[in-house]
C-alpha atoms as a PDB file:
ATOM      1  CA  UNK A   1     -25.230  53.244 -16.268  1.00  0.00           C
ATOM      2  CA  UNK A   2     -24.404  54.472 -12.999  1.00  0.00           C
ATOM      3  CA  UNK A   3     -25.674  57.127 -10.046  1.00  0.00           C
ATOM      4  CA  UNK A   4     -22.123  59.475 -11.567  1.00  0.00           C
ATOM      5  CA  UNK A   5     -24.621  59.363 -14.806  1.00  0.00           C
ATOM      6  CA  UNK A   6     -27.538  61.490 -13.248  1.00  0.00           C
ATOM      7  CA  UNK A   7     -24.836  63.433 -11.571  1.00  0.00           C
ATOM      8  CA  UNK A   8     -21.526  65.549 -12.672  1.00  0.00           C
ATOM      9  CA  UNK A   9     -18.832  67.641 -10.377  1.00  0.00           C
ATOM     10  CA  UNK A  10     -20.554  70.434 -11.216  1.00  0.00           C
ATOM     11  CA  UNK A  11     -23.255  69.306  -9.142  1.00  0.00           C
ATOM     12  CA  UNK A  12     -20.975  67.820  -5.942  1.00  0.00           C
ATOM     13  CA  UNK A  13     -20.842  70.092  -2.676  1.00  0.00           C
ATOM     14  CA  UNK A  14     -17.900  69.035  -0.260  1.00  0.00           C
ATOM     15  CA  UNK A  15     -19.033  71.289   2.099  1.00  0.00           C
ATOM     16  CA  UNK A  16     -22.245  72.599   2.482  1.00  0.00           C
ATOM     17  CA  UNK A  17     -22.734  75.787   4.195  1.00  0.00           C
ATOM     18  CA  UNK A  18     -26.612  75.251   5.074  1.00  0.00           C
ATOM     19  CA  UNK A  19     -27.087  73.947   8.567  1.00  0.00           C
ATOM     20  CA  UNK A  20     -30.715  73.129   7.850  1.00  0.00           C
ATOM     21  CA  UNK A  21     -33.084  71.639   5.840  1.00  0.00           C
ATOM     22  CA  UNK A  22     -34.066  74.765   3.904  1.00  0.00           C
ATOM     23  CA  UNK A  23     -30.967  76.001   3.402  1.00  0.00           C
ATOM     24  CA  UNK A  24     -29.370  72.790   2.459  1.00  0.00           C
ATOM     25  CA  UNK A  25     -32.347  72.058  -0.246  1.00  0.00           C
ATOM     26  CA  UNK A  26     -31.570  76.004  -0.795  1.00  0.00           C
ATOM     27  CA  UNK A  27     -28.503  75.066  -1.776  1.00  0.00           C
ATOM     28  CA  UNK A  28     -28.583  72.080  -3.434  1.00  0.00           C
ATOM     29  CA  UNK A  29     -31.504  74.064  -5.693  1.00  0.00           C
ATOM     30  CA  UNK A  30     -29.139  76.108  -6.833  1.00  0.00           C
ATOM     31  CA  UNK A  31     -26.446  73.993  -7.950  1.00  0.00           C
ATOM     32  CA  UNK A  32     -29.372  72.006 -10.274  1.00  0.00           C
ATOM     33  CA  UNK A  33     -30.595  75.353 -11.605  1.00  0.00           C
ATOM     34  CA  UNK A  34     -27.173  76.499 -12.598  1.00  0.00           C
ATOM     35  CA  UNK A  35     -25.895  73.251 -13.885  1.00  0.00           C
ATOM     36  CA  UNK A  36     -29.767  73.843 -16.068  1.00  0.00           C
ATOM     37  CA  UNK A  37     -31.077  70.172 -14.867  1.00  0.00           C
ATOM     38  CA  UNK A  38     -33.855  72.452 -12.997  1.00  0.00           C
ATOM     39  CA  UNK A  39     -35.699  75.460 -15.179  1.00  0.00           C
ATOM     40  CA  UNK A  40     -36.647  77.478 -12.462  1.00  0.00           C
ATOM     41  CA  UNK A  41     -35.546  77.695  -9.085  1.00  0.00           C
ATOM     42  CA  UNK A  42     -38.113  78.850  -6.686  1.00  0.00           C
ATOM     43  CA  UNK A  43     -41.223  76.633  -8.406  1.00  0.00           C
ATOM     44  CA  UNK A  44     -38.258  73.709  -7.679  1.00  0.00           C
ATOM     45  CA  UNK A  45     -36.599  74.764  -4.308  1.00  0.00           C
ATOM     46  CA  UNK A  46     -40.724  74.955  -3.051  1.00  0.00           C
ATOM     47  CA  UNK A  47     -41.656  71.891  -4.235  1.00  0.00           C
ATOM     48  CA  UNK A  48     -38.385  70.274  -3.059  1.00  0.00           C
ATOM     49  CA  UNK A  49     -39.086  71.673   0.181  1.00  0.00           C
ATOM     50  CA  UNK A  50     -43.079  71.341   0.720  1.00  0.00           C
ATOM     51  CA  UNK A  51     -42.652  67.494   0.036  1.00  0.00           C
ATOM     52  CA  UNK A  52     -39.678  66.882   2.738  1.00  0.00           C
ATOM     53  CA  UNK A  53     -42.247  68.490   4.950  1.00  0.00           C
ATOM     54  CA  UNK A  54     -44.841  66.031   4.384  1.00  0.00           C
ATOM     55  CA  UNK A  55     -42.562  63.496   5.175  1.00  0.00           C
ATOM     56  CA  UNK A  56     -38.915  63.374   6.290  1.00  0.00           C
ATOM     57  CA  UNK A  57     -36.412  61.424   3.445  1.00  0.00           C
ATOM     58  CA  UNK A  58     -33.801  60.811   6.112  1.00  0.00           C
ATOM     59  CA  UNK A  59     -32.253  57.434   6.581  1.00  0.00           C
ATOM     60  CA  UNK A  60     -30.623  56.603   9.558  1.00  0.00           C
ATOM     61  CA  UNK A  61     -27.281  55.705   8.026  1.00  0.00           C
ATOM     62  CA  UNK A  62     -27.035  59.664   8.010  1.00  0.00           C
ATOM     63  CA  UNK A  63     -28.456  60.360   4.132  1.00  0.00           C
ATOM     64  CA  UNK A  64     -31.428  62.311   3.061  1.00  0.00           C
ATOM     65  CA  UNK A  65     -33.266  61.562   0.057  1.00  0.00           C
ATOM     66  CA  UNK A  66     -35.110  65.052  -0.673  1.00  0.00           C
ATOM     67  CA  UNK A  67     -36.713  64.870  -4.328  1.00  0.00           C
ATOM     68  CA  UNK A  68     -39.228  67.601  -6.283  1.00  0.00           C
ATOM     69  CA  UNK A  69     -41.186  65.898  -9.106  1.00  0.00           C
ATOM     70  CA  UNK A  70     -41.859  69.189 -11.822  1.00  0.00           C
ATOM     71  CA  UNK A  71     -42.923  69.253 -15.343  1.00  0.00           C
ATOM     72  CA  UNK A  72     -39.793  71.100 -16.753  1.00  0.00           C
ATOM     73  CA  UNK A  73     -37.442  68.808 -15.814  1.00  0.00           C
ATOM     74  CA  UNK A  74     -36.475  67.087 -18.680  1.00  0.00           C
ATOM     75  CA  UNK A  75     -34.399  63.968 -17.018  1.00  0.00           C
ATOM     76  CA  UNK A  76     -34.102  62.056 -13.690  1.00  0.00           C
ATOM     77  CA  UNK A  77     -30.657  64.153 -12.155  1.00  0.00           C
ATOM     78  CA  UNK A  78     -29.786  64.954  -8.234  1.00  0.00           C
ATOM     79  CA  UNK A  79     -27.094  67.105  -6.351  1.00  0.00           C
ATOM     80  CA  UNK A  80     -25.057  65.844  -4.011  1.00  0.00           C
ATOM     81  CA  UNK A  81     -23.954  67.777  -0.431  1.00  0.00           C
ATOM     82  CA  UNK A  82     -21.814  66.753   2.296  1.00  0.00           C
ATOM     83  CA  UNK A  83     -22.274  68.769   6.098  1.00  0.00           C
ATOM     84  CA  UNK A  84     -18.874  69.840   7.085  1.00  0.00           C
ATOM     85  CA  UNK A  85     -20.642  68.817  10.626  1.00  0.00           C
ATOM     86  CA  UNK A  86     -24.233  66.019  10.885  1.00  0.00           C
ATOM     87  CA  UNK A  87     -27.072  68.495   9.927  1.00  0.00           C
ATOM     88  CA  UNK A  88     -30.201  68.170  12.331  1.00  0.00           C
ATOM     89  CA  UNK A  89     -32.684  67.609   9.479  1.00  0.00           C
ATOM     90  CA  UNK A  90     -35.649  67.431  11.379  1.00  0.00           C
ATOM     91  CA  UNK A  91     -37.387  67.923  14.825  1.00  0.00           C
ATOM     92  CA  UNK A  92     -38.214  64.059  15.800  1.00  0.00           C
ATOM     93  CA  UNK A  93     -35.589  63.123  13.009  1.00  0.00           C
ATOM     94  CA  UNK A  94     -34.114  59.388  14.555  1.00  0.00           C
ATOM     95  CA  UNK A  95     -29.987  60.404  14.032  1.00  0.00           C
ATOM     96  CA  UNK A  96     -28.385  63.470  11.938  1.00  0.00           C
ATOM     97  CA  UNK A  97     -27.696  63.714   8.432  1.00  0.00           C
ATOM     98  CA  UNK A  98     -24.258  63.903   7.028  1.00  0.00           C
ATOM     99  CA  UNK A  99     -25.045  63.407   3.016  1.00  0.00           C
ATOM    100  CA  UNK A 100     -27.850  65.262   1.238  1.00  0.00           C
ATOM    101  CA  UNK A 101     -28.946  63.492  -2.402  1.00  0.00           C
ATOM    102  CA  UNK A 102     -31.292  66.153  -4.216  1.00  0.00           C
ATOM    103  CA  UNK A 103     -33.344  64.637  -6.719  1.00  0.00           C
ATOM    104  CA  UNK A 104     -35.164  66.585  -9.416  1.00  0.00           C
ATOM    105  CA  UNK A 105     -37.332  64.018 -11.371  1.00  0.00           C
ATOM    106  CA  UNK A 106     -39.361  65.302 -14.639  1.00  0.00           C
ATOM    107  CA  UNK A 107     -43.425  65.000 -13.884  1.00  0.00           C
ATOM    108  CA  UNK A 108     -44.262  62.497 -16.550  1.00  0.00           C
ATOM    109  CA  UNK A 109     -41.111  60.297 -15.721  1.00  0.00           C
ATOM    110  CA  UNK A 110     -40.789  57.470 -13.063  1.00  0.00           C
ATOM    111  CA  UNK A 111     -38.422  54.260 -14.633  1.00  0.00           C
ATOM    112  CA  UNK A 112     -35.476  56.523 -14.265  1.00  0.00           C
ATOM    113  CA  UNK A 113     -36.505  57.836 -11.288  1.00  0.00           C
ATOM    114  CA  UNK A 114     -36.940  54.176  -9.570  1.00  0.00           C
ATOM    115  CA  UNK A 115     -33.790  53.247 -10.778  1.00  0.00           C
ATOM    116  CA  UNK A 116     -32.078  56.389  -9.217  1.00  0.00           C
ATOM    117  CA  UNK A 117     -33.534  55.830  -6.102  1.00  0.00           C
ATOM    118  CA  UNK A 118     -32.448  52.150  -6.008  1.00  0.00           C
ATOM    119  CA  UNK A 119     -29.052  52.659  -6.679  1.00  0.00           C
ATOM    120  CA  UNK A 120     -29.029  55.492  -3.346  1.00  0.00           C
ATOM    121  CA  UNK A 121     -30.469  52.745  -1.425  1.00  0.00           C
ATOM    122  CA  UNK A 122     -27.653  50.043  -2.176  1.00  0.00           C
ATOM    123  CA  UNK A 123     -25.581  52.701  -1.741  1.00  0.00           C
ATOM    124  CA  UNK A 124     -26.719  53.784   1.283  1.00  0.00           C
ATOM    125  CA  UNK A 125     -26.371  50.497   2.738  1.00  0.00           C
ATOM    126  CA  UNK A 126     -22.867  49.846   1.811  1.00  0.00           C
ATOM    127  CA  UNK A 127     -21.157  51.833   4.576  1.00  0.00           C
ATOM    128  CA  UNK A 128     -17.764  51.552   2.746  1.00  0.00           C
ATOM    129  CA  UNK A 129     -18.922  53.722  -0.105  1.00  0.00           C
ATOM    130  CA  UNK A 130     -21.004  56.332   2.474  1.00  0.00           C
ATOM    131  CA  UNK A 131     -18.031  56.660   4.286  1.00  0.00           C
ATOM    132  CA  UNK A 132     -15.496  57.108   1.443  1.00  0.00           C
ATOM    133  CA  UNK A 133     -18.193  59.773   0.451  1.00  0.00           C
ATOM    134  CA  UNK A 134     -17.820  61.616   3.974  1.00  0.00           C
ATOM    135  CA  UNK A 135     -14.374  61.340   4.119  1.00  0.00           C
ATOM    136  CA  UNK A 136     -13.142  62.132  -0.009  1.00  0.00           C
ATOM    137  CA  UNK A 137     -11.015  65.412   0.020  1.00  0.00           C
ATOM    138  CA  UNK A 138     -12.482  67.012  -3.536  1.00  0.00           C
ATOM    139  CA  UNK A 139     -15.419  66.298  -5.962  1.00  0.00           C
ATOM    140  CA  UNK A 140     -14.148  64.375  -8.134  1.00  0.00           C
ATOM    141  CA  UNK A 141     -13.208  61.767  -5.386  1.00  0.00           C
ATOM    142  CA  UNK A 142     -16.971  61.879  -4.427  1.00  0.00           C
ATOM    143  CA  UNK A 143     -17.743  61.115  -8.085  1.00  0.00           C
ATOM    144  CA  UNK A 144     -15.392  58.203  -8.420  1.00  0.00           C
ATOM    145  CA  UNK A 145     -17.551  57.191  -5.566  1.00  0.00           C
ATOM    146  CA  UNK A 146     -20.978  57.633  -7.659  1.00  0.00           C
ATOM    147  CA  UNK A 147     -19.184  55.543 -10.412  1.00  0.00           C
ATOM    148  CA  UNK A 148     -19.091  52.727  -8.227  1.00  0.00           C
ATOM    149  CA  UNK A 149     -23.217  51.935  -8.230  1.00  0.00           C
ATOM    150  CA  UNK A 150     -24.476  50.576 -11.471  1.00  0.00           C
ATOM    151  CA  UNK A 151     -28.188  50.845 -11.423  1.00  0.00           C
ATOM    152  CA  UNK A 152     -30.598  48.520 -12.627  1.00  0.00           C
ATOM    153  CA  UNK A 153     -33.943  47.880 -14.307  1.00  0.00           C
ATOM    154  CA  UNK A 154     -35.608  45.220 -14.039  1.00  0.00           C
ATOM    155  CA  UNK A 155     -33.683  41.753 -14.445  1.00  0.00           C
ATOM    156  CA  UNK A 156     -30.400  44.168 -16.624  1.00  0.00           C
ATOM    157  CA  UNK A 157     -27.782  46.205 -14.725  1.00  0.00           C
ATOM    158  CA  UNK A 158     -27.765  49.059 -16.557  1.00  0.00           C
ATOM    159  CA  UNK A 159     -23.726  49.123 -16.206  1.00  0.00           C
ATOM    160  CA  UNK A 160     -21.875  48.036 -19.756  1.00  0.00           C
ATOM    161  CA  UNK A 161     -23.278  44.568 -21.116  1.00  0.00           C
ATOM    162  CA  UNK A 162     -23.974  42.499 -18.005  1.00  0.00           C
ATOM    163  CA  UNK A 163     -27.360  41.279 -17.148  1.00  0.00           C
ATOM    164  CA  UNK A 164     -28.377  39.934 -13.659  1.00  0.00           C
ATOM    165  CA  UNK A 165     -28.006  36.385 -14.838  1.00  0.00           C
ATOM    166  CA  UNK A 166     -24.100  36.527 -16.314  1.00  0.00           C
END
């Protein structure tokens, strides 16, 4: 498996048009609702929101990590935003944010959800991948991109056969 797994075009915004952090998880909301990986969109859009206010998921490679845990989500999926300019995502927030990964995670779930998150992380570390991300022309160019992270759990990667040993 790979992040393009928890993830489809449908779901891919090349340019936001939120300049903030509730319009961008506005946004983002509405693409997961529409695409039916979220049930509802308010209870999901609040919860997505309320929890980046207890804590900022910014990075300061120029990615946020926003996330909603909610029991009817029925699997680990996110939408993906670019800023056609860097988004101030918060007040004291250390750079500005470029790439916006919504995650909506199911309540009773948290394997998938841990491997999700650990594939944005390598991700968001290899700053050839971010910035063929910022720079692809479409959506599908940003998904080829997605493709490119196999996730793991545990000692396996998750992507065709191989395990971390081979």
């Amino acid at each position: 498996m790979t992040l393009a797994d928890f993830t489809g075009p449908g779901l891919i915004i090349p340019q936001l048009r939120g300049q903030d952090v509730a319009t961008v998880i506005q946004e983002l909301s509405k693409v997961l609702q529409q695409e039916g990986r979220v049930p509802d969109l308010l209870p999901f859009y609040n919860a997505a929101l309320n929890r980046e206010f207890l804590g900022g998921t910014d990075w300061e490679t120029g990615i946020a990590f926003p996330h909603a845990r909610l029991a009817g989500v029925k699997e680990v999926s996110f939408a993906l935003g670019r800023g056609s300019k860097p988004l101030a995502w918060r007040a004291r927030a250390i750079g500005s944010v470029k790439l916006v990964f919504l995650i909506a995670v199911p309540a009773t779930d948290s394997t998938q959800y841990l491997s999700v998150i650990s594939g944005l992380a390598r991700l968001a570390k290899q700053s050839q991948l971010v910035e063929k991300l910022c720079t692809a022309q479409e959506t599908f160019q940003m998904f080829e991109v997605l493709q490119q992270i196999a996730l793991r759990t545990g000692s396996a990667v998750l992507s065709g056969t191989k395990t971390a040993t081979q």
